[in-house]
PDB file of N, CA and C in Angstrom:
ATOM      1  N   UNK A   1      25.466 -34.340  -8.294  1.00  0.00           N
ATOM      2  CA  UNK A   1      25.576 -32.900  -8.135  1.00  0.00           C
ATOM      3  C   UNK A   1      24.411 -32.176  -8.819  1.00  0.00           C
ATOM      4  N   UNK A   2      24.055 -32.534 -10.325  1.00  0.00           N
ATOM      5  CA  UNK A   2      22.823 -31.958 -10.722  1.00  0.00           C
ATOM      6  C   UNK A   2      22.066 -32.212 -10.115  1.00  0.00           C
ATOM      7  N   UNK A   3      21.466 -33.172  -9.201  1.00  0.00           N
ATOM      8  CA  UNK A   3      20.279 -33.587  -8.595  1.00  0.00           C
ATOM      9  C   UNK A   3      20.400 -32.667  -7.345  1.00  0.00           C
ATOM     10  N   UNK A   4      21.337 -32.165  -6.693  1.00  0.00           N
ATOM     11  CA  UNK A   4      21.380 -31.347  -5.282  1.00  0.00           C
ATOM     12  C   UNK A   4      20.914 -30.404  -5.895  1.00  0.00           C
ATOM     13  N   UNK A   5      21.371 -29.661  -7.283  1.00  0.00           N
ATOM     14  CA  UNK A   5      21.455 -28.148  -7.603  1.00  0.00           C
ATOM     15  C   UNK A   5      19.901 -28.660  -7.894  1.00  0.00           C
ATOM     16  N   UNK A   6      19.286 -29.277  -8.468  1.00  0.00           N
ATOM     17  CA  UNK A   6      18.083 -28.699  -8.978  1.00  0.00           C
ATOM     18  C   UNK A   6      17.093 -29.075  -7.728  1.00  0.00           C
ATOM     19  N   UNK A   7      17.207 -29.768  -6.900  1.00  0.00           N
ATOM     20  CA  UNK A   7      16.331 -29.762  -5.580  1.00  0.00           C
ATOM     21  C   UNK A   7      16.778 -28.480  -4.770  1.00  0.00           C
ATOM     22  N   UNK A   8      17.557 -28.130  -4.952  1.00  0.00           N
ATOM     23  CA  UNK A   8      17.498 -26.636  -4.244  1.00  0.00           C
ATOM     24  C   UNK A   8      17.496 -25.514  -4.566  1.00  0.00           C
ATOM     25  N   UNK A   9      17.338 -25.715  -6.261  1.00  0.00           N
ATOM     26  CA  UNK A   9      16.817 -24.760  -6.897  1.00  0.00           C
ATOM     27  C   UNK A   9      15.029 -24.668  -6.611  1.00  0.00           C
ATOM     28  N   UNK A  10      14.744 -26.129  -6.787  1.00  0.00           N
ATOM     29  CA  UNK A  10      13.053 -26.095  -6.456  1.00  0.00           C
ATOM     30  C   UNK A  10      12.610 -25.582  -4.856  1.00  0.00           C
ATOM     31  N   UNK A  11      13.722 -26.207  -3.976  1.00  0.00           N
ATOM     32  CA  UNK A  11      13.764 -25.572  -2.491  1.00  0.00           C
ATOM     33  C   UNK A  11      12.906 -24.241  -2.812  1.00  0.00           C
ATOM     34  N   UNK A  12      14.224 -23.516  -3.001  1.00  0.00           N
ATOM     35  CA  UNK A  12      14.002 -21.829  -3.151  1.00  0.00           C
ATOM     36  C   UNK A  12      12.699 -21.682  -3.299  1.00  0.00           C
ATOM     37  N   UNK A  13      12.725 -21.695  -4.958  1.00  0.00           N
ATOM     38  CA  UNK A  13      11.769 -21.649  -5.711  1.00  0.00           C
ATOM     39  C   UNK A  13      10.043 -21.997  -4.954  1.00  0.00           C
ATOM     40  N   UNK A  14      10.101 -22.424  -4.165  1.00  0.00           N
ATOM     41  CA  UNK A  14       8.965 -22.866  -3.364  1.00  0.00           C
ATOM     42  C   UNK A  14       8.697 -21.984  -2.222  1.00  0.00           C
ATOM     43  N   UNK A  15      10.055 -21.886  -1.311  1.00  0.00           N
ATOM     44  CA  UNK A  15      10.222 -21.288  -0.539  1.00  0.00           C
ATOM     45  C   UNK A  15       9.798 -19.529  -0.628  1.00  0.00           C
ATOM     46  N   UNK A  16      10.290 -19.005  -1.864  1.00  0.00           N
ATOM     47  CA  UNK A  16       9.599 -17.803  -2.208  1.00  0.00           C
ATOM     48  C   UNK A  16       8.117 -17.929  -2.231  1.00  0.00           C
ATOM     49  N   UNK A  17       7.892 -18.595  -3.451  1.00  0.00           N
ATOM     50  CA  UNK A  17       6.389 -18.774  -3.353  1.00  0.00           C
ATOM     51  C   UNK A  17       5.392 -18.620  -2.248  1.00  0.00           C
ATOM     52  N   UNK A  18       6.175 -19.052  -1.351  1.00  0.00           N
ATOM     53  CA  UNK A  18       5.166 -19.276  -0.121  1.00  0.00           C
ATOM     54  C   UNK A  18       5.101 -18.154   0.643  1.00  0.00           C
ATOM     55  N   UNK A  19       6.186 -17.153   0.305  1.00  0.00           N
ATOM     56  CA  UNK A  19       6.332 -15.996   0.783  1.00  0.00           C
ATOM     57  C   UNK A  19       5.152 -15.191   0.149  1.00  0.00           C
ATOM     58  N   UNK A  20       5.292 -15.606  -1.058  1.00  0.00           N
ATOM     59  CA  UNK A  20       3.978 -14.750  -1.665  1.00  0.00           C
ATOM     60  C   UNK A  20       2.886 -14.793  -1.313  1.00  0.00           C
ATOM     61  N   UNK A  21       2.507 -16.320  -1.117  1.00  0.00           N
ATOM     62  CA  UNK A  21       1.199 -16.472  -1.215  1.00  0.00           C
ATOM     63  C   UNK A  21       1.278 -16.071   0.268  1.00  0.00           C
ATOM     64  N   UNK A  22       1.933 -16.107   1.295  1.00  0.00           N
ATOM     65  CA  UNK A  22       1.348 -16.177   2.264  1.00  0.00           C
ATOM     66  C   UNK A  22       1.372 -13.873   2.589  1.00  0.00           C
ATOM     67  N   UNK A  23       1.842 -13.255   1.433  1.00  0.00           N
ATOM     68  CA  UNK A  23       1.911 -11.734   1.706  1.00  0.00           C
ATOM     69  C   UNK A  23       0.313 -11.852   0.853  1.00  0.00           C
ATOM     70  N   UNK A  24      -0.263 -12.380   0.147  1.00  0.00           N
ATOM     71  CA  UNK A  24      -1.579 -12.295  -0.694  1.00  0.00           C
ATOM     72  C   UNK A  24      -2.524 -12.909   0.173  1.00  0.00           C
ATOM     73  N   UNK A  25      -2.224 -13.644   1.505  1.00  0.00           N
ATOM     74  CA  UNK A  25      -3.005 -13.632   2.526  1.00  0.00           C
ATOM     75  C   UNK A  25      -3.474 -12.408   3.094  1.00  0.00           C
ATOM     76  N   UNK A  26      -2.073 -11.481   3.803  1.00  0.00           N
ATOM     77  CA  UNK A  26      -2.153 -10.566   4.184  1.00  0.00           C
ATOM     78  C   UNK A  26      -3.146  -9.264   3.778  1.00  0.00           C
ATOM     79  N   UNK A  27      -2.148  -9.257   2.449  1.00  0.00           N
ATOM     80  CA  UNK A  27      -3.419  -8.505   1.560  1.00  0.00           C
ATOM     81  C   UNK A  27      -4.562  -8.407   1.651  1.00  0.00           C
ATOM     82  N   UNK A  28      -5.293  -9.655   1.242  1.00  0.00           N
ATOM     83  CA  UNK A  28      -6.175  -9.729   1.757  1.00  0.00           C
ATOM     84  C   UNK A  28      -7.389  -9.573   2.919  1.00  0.00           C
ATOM     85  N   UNK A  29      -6.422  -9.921   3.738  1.00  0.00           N
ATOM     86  CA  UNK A  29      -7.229  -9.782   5.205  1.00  0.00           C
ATOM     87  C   UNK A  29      -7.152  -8.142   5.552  1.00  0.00           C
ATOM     88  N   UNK A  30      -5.798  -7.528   5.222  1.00  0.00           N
ATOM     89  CA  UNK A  30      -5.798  -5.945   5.999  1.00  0.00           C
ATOM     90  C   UNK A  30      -6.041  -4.845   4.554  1.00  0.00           C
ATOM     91  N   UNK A  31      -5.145  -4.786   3.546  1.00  0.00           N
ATOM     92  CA  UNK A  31      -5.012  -4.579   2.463  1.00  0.00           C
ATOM     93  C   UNK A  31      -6.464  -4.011   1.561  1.00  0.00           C
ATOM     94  N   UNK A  32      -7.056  -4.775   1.071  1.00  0.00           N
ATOM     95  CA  UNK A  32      -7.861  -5.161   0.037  1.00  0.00           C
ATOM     96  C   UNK A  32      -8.819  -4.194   0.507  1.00  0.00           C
ATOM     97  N   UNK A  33      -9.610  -3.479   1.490  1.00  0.00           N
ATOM     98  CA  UNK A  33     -10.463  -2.799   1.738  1.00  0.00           C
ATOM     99  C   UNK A  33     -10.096  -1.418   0.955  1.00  0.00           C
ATOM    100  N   UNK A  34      -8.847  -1.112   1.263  1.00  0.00           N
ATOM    101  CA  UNK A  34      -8.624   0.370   0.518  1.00  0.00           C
ATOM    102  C   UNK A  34      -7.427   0.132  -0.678  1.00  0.00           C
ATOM    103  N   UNK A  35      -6.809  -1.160  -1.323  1.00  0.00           N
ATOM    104  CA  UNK A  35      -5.873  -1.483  -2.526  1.00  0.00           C
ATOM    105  C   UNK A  35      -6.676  -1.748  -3.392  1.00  0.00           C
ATOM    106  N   UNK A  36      -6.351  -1.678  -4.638  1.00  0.00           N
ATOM    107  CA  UNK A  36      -6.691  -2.642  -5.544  1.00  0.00           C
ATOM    108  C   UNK A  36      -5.260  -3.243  -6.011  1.00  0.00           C
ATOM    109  N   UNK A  37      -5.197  -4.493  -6.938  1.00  0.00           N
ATOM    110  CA  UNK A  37      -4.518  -5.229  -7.455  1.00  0.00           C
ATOM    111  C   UNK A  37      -4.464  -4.715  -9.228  1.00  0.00           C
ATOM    112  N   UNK A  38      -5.591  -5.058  -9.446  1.00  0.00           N
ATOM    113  CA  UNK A  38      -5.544  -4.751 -11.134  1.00  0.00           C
ATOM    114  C   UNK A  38      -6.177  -3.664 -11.858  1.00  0.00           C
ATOM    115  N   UNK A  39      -5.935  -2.213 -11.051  1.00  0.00           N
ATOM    116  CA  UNK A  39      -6.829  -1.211 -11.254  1.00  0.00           C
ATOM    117  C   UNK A  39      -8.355  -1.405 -10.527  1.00  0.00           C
ATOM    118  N   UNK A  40      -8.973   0.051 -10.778  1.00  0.00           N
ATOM    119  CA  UNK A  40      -9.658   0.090 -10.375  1.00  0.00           C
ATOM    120  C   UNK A  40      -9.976   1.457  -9.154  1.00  0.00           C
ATOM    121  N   UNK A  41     -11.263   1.720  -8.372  1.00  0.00           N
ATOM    122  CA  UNK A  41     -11.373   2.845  -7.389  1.00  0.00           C
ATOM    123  C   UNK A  41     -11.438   2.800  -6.303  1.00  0.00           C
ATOM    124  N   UNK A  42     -10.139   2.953  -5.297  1.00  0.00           N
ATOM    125  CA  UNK A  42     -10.195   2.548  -4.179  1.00  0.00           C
ATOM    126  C   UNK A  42      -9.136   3.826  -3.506  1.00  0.00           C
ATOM    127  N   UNK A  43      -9.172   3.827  -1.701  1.00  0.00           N
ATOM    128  CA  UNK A  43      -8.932   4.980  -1.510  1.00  0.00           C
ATOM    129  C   UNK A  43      -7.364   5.175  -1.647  1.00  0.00           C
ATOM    130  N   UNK A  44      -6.762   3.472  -1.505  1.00  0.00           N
ATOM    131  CA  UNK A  44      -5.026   4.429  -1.490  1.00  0.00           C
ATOM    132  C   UNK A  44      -4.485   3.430  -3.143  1.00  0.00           C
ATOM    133  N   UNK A  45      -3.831   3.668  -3.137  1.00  0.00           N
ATOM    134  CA  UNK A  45      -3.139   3.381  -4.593  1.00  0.00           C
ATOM    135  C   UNK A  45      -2.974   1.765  -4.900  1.00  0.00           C
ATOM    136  N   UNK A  46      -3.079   1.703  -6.164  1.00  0.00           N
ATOM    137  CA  UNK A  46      -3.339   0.441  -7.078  1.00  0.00           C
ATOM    138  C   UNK A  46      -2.034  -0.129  -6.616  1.00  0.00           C
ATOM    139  N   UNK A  47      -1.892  -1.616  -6.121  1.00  0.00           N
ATOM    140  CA  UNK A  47      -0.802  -2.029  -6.033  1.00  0.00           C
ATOM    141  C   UNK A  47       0.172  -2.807  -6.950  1.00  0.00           C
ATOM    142  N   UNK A  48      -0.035  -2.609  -8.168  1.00  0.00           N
ATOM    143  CA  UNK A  48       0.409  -2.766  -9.387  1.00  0.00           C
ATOM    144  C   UNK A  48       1.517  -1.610  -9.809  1.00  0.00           C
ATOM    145  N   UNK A  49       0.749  -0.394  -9.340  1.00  0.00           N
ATOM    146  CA  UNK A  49       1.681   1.314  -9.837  1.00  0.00           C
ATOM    147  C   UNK A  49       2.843   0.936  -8.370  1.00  0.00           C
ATOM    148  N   UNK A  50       2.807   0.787  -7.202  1.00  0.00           N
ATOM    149  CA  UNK A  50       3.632   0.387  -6.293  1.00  0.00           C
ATOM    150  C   UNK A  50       4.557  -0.361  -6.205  1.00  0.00           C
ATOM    151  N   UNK A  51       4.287  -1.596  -6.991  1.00  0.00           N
ATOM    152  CA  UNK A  51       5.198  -2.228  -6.741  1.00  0.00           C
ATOM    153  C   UNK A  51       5.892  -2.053  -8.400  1.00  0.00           C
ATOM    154  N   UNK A  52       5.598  -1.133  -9.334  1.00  0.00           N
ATOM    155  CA  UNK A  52       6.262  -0.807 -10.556  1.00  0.00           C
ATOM    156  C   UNK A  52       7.512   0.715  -9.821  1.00  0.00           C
ATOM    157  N   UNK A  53       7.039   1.201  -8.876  1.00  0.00           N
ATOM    158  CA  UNK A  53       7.816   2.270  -8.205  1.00  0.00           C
ATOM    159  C   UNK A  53       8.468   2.384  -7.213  1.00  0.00           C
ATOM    160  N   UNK A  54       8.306   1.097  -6.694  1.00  0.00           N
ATOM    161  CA  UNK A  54       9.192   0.435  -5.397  1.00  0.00           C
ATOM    162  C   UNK A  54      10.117  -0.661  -5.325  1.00  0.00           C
ATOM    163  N   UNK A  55      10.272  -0.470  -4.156  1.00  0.00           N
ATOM    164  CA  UNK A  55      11.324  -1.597  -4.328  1.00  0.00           C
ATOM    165  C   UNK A  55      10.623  -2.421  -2.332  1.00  0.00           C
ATOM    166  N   UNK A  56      11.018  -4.084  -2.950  1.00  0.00           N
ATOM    167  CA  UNK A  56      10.270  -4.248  -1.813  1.00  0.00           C
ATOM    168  C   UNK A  56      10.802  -4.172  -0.031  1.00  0.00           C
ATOM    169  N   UNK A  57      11.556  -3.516  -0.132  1.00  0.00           N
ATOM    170  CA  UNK A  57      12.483  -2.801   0.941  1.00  0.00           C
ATOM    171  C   UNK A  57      11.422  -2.006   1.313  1.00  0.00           C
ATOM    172  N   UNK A  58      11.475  -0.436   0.620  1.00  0.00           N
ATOM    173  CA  UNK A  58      10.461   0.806   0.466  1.00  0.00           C
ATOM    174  C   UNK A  58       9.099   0.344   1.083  1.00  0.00           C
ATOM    175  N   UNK A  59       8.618  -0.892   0.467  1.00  0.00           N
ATOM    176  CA  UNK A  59       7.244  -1.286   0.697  1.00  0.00           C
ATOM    177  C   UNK A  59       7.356  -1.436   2.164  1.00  0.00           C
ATOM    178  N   UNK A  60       7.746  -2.694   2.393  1.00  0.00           N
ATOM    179  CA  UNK A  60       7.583  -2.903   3.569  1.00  0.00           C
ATOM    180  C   UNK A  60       7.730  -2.260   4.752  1.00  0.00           C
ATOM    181  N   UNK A  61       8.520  -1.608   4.663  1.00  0.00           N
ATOM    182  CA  UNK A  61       9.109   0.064   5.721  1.00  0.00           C
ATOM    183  C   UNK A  61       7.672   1.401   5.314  1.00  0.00           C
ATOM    184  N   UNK A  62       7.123   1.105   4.164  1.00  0.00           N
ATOM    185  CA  UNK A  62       6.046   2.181   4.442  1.00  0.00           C
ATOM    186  C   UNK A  62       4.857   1.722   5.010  1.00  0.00           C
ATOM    187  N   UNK A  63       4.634   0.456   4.720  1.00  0.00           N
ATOM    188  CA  UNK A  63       3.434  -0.436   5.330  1.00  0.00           C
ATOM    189  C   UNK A  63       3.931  -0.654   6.606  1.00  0.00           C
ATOM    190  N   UNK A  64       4.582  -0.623   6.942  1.00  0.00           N
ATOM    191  CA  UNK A  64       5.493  -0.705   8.583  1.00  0.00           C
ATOM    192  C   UNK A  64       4.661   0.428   9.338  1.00  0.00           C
ATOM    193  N   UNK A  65       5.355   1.666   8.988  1.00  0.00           N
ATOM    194  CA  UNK A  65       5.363   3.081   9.333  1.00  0.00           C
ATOM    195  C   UNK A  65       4.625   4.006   8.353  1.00  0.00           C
ATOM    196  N   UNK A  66       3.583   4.490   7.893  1.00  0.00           N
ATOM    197  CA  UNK A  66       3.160   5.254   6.998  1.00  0.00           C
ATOM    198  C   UNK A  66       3.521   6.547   7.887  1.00  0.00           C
ATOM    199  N   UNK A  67       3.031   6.701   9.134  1.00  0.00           N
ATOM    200  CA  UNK A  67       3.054   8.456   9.614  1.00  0.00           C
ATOM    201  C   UNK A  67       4.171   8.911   8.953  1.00  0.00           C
ATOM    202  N   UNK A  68       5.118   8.324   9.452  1.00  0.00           N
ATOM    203  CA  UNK A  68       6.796   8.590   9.457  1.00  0.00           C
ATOM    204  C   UNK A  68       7.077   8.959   7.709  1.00  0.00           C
ATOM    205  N   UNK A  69       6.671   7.806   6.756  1.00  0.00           N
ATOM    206  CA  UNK A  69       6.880   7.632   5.175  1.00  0.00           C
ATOM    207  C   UNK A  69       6.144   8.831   4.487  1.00  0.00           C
ATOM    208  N   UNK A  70       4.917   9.230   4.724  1.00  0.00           N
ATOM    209  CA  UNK A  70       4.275   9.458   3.544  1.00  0.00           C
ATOM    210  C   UNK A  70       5.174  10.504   2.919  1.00  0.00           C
ATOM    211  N   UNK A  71       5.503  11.694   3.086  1.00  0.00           N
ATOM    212  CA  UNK A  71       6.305  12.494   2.513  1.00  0.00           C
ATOM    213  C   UNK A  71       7.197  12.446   2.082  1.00  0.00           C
ATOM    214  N   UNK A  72       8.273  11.109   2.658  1.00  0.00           N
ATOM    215  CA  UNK A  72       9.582  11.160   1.564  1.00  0.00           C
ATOM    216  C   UNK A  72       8.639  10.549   0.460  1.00  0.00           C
ATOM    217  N   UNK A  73       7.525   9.277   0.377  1.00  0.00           N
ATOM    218  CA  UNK A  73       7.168   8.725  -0.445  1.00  0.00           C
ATOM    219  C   UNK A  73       6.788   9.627  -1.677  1.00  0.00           C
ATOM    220  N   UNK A  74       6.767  10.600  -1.077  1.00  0.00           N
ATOM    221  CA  UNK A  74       5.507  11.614  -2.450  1.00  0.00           C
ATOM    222  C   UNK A  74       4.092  11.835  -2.185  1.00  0.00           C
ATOM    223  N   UNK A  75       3.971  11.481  -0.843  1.00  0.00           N
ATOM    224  CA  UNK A  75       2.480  11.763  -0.825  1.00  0.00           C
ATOM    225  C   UNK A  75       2.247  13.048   0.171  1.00  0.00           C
ATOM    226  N   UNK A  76       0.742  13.611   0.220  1.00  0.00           N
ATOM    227  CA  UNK A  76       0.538  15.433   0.486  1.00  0.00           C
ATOM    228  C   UNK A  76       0.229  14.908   2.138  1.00  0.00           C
ATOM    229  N   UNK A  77      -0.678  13.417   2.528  1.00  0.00           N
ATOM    230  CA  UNK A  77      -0.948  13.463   2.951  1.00  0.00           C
ATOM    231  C   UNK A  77      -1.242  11.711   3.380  1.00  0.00           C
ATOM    232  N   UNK A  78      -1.275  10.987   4.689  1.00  0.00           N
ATOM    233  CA  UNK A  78      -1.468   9.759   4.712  1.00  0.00           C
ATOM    234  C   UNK A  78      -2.550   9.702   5.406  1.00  0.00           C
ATOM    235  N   UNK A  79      -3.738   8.448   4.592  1.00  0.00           N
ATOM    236  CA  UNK A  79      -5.190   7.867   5.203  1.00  0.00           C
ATOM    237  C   UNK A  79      -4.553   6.204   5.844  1.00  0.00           C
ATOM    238  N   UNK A  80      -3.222   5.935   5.641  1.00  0.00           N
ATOM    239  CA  UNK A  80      -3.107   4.912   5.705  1.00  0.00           C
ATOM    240  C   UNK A  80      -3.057   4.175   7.310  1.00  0.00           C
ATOM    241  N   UNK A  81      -3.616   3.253   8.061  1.00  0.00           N
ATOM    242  CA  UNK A  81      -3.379   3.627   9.673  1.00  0.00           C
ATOM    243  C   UNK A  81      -1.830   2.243   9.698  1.00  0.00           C
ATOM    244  N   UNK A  82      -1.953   2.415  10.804  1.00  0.00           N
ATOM    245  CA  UNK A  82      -0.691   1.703  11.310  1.00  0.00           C
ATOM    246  C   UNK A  82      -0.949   0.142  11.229  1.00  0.00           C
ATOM    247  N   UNK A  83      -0.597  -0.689  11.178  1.00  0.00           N
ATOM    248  CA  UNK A  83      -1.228  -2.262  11.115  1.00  0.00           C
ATOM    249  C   UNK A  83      -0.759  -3.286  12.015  1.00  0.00           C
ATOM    250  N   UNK A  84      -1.527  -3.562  13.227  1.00  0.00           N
ATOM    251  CA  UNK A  84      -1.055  -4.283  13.919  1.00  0.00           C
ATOM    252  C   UNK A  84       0.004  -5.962  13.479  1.00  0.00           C
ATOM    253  N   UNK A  85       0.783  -6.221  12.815  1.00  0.00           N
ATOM    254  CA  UNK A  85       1.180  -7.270  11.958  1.00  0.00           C
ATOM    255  C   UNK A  85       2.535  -7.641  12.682  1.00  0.00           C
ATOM    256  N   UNK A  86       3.136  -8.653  12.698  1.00  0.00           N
ATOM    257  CA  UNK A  86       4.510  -9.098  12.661  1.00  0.00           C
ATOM    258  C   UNK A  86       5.168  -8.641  11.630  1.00  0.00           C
ATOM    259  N   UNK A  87       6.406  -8.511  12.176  1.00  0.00           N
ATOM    260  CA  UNK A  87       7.476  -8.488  10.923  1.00  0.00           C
ATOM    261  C   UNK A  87       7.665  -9.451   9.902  1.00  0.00           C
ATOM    262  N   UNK A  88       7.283 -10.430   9.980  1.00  0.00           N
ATOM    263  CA  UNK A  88       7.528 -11.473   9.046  1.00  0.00           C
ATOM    264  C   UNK A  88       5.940 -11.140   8.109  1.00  0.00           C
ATOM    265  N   UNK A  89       4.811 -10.559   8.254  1.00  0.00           N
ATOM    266  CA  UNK A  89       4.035 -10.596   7.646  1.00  0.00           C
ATOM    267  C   UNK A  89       4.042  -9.651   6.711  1.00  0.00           C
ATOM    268  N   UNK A  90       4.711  -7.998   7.514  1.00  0.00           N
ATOM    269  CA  UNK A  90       5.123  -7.478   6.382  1.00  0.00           C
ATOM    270  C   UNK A  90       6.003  -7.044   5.543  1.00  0.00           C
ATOM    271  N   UNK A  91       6.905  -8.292   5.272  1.00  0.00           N
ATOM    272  CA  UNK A  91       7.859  -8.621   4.634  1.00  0.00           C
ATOM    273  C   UNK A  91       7.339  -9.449   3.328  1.00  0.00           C
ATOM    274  N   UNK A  92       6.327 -10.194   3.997  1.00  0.00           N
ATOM    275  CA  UNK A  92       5.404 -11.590   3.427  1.00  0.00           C
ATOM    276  C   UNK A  92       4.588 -10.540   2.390  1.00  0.00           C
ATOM    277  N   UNK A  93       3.698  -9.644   3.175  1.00  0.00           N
ATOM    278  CA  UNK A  93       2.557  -8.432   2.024  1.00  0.00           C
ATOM    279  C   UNK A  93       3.823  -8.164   1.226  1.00  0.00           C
ATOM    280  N   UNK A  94       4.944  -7.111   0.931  1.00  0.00           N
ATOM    281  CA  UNK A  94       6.182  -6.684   0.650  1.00  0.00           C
ATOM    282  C   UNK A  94       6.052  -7.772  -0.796  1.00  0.00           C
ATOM    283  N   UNK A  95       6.414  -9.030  -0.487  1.00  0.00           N
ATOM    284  CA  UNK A  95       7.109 -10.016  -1.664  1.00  0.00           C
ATOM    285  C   UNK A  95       5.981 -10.017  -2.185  1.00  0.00           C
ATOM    286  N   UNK A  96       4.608 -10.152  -1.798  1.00  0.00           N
ATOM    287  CA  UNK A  96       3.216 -10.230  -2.966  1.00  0.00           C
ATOM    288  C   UNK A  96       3.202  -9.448  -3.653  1.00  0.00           C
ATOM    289  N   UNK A  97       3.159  -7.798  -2.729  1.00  0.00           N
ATOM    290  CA  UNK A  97       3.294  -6.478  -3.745  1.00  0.00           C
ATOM    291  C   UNK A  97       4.431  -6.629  -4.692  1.00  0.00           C
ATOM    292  N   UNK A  98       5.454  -6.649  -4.492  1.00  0.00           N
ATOM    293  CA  UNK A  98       6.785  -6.599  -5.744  1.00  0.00           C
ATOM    294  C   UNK A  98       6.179  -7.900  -6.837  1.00  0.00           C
ATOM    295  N   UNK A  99       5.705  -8.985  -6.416  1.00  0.00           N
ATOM    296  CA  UNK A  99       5.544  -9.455  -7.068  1.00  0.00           C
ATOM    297  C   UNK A  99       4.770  -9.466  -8.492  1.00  0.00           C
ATOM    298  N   UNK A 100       3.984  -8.217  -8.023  1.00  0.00           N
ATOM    299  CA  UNK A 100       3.060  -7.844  -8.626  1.00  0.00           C
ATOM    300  C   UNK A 100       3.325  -7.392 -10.499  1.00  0.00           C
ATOM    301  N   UNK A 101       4.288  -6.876 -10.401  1.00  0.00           N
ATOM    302  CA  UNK A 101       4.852  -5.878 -11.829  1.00  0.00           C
ATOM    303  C   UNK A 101       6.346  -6.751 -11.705  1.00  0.00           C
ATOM    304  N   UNK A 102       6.844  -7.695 -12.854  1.00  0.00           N
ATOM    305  CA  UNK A 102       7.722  -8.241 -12.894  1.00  0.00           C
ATOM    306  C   UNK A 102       8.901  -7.351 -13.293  1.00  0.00           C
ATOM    307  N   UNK A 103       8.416  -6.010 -14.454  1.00  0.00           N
ATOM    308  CA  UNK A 103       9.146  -5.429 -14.739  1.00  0.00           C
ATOM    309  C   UNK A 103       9.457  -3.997 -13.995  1.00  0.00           C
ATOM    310  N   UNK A 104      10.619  -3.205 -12.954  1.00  0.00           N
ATOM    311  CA  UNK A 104      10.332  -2.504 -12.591  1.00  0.00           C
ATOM    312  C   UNK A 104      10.868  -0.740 -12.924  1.00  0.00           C
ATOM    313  N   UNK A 105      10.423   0.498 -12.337  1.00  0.00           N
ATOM    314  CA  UNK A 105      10.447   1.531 -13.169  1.00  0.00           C
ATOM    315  C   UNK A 105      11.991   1.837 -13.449  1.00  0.00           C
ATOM    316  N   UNK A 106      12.726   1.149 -12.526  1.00  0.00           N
ATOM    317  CA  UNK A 106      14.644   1.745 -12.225  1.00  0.00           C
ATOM    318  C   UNK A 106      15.122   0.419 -13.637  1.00  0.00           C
ATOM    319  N   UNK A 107      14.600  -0.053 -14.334  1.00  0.00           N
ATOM    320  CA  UNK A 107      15.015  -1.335 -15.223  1.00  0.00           C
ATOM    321  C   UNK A 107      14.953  -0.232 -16.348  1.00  0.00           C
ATOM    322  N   UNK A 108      14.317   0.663 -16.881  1.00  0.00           N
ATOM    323  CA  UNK A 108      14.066   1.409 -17.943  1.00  0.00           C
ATOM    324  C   UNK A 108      15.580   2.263 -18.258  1.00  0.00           C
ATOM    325  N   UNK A 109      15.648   1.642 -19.456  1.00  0.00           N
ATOM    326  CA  UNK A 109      16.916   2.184 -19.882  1.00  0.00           C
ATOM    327  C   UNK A 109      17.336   3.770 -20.410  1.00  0.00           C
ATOM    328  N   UNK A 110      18.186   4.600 -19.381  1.00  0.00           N
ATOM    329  CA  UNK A 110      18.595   5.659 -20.010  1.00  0.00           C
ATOM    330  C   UNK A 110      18.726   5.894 -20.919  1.00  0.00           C
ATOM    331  N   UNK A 111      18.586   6.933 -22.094  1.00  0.00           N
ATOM    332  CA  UNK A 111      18.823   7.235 -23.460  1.00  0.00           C
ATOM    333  C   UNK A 111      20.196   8.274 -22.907  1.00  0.00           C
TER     334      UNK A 111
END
């Protein structure tokens, strides 16, 4: 029984991973022209502050649809264009971004 639980604990555990790496593909290829990762000057927002203010639901539904998002998001105005992608890819970008900030802003404890 320990040997099932911990091979499918590593399952998972892999199985995410690959989600990541394969949304830090994405990134990459569409992403990275106007994101940054670890700070820095670029035209739409650091994806570090994003995924500290999101949730990766939010993400993926604004990277989906920006026309539709920018305003509930908080923004005056969207440069962001539409991205020709599968659903599974941006679900895949989604788990890289969250991945990004382990700790997130809704975890901060009320006084």
């Amino acid at each position: 029984m320990k040997k099932t639980t911990i091979l499918l604990a590593l399952f998972t555990a892999t199985y995410l991973l690959a989600d990541v790496e394969k949304g830090k593909a994405v990134y990459k290829a569409n992403c990275a022209i106007c994101h940054t990762v670890n700070g820095g000057r670029a035209l739409g927002p650091d994806f570090n502050i994003v995924s500290y203010t999101r949730t990766r639901e939010e993400i993926a539904a604004y990277a989906k649809d920006p026309y539709s998002l920018y305003e509930k998001f908080g923004y005056n105005a969207n440069a962001m264009p539409t991205l020709p992608l599968e659903e599974q890819a941006f679900k895949d970008v989604a788990d890289y971004i969250s991945s990004l900030q382990p700790f997130k802003k809704w975890m901060i404890k009320k006084k």
